[in-house]
Protein backbone atom coordinates (compact mmCIF):
# COMPACT_ATOMS: atom_id res chain seq x y z
CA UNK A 1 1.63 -13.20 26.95
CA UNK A 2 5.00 -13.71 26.62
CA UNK A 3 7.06 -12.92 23.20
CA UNK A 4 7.53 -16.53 23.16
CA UNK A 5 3.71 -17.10 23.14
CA UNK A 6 3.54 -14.59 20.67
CA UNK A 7 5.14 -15.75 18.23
CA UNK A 8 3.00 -19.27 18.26
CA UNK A 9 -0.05 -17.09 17.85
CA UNK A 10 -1.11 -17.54 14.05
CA UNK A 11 -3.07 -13.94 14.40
CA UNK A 12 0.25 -12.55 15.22
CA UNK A 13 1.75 -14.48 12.29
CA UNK A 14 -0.45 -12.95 10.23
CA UNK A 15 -0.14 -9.43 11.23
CA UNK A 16 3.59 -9.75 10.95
CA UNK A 17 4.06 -11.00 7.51
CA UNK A 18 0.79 -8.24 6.12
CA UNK A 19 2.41 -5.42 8.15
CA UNK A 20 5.96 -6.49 6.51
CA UNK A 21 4.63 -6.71 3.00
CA UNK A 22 2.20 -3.65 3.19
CA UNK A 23 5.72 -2.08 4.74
CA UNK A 24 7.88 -3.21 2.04
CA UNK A 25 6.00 -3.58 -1.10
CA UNK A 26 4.86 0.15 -0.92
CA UNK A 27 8.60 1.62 -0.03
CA UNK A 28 9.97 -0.61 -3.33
CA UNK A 29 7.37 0.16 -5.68
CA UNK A 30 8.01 4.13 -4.62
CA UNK A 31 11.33 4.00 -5.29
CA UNK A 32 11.03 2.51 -8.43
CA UNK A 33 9.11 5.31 -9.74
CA UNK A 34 11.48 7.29 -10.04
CA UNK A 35 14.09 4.24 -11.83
CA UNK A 36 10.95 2.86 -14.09
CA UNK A 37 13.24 -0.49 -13.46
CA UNK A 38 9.94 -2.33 -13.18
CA UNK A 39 7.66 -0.81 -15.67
CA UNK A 40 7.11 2.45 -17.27
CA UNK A 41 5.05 4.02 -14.89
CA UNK A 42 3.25 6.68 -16.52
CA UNK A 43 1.48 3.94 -18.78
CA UNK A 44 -0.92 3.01 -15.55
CA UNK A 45 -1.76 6.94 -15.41
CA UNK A 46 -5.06 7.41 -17.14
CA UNK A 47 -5.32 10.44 -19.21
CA UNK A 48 -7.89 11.98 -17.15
CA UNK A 49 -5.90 11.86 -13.95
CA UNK A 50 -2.93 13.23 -16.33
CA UNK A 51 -5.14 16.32 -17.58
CA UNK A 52 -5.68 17.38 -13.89
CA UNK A 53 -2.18 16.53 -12.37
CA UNK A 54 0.43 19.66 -12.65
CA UNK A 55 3.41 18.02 -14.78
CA UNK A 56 3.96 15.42 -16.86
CA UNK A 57 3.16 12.13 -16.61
CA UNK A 58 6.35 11.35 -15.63
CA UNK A 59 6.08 14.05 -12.91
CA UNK A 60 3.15 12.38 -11.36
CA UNK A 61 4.95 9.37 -10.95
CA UNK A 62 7.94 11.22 -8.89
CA UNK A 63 4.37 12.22 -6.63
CA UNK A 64 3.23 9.54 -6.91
CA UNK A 65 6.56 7.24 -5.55
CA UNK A 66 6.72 9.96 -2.54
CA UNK A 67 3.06 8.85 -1.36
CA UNK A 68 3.55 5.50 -1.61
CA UNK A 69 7.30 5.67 0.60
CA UNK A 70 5.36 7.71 2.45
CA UNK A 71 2.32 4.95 2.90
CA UNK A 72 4.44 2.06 3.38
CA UNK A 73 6.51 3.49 6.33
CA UNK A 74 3.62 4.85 8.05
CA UNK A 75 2.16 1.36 7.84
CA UNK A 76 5.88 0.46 9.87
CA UNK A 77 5.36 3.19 12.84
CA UNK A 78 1.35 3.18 12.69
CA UNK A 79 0.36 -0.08 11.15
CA UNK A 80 -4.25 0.33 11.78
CA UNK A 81 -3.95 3.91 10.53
CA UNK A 82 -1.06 2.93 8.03
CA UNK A 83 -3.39 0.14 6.65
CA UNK A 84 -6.33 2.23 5.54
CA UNK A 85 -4.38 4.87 4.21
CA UNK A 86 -2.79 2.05 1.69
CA UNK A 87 -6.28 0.83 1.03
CA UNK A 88 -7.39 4.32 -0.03
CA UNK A 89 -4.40 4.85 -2.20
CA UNK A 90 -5.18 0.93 -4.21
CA UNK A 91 -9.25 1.98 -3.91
CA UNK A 92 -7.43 4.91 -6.55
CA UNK A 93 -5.75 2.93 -8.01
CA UNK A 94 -8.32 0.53 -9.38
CA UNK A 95 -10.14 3.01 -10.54
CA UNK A 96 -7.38 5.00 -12.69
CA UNK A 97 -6.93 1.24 -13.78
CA UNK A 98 -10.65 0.31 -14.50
CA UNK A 99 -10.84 3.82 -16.32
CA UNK A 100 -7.88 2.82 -18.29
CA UNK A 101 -9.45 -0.09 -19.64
CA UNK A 102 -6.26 -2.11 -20.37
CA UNK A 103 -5.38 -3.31 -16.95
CA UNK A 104 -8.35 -5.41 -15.46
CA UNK A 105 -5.90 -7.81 -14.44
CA UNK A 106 -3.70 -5.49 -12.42
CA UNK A 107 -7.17 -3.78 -11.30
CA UNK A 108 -8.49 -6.95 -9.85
CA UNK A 109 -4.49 -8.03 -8.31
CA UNK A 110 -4.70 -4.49 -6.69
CA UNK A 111 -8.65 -5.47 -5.34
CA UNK A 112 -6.94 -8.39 -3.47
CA UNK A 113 -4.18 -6.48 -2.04
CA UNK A 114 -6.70 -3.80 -1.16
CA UNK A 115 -8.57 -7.08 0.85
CA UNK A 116 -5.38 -7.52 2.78
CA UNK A 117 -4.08 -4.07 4.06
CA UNK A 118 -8.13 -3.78 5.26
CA UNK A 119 -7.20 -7.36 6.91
CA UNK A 120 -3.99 -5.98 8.48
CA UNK A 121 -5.96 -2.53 9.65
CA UNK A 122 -8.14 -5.32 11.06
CA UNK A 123 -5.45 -7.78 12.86
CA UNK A 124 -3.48 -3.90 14.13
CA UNK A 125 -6.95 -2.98 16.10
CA UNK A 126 -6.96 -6.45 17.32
CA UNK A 127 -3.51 -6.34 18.58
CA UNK A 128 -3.58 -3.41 19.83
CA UNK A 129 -1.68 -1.31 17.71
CA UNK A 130 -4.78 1.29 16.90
CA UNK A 131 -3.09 4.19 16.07
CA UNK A 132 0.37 4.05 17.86
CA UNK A 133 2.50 1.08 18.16
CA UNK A 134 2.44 -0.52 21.16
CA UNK A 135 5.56 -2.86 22.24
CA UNK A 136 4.01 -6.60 23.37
């Protein structure tokens, strides 16, 4: 298939735009733990995740913002492997947030990410991406 051909395919449509936000939206959201820019952070940490974690709250975050860097550019180089690795990391997330009890919304906007980067793991094994990038 040519890259021309590619490009019309709506599976490759898809994989491109979840593979560029599960790329980009991880890197950003990172990086802003350590500017709080966004949000304060440390509010989404629930207590008993804080009483375990070495640190500060704030300290957890910095950990935290290197993980998700860390998840969003291996969903770049390795986008299958990438993808469940960012599915893990919101399946913790939701439930720090659901033990919270405060946050159901963001709990359930995290479930529906956590739908899509299992969707992208999904379109990557179709393509042929499994675990190392292959050029098309």
């Amino acid at each position: 298939m040519t890259s021309l051909n590619l490009k019309a395919d709506p599976t490759y449509r898809a994989f491109f735009l979840l593979r560029s936000v599960f790329t980009i939206a991880p890197i950003a959201f990172g990086l802003d733990k350590f500017t709080n820019l966004l949000t304060d952070w440390s509010i989404y940490l629930a207590p008993w995740i804080n009483d375990i974690v070495p640190g500060s709250a704030d300290e957890a975050m910095y950990a935290v913002g290197v993980i998700e860097i860390a998840a969003g550019l291996l969903v770049a180089v390795m986008p299958r492997l990438g993808a469940y690795v960012v599915a893990g990391w919101l399946l913790g997330i939701i439930v720090d947030l659901l033990t919270l009890q405060d946050f159901y919304d963001v709990a359930l906007r995290d479930f529906g990410l956590l739908v899509g980067a299992l969707a992208l793991a999904q379109l990557a094994e179709a393509r042929g991406h499994g675990l190392l990038r292959r050029s098309s």
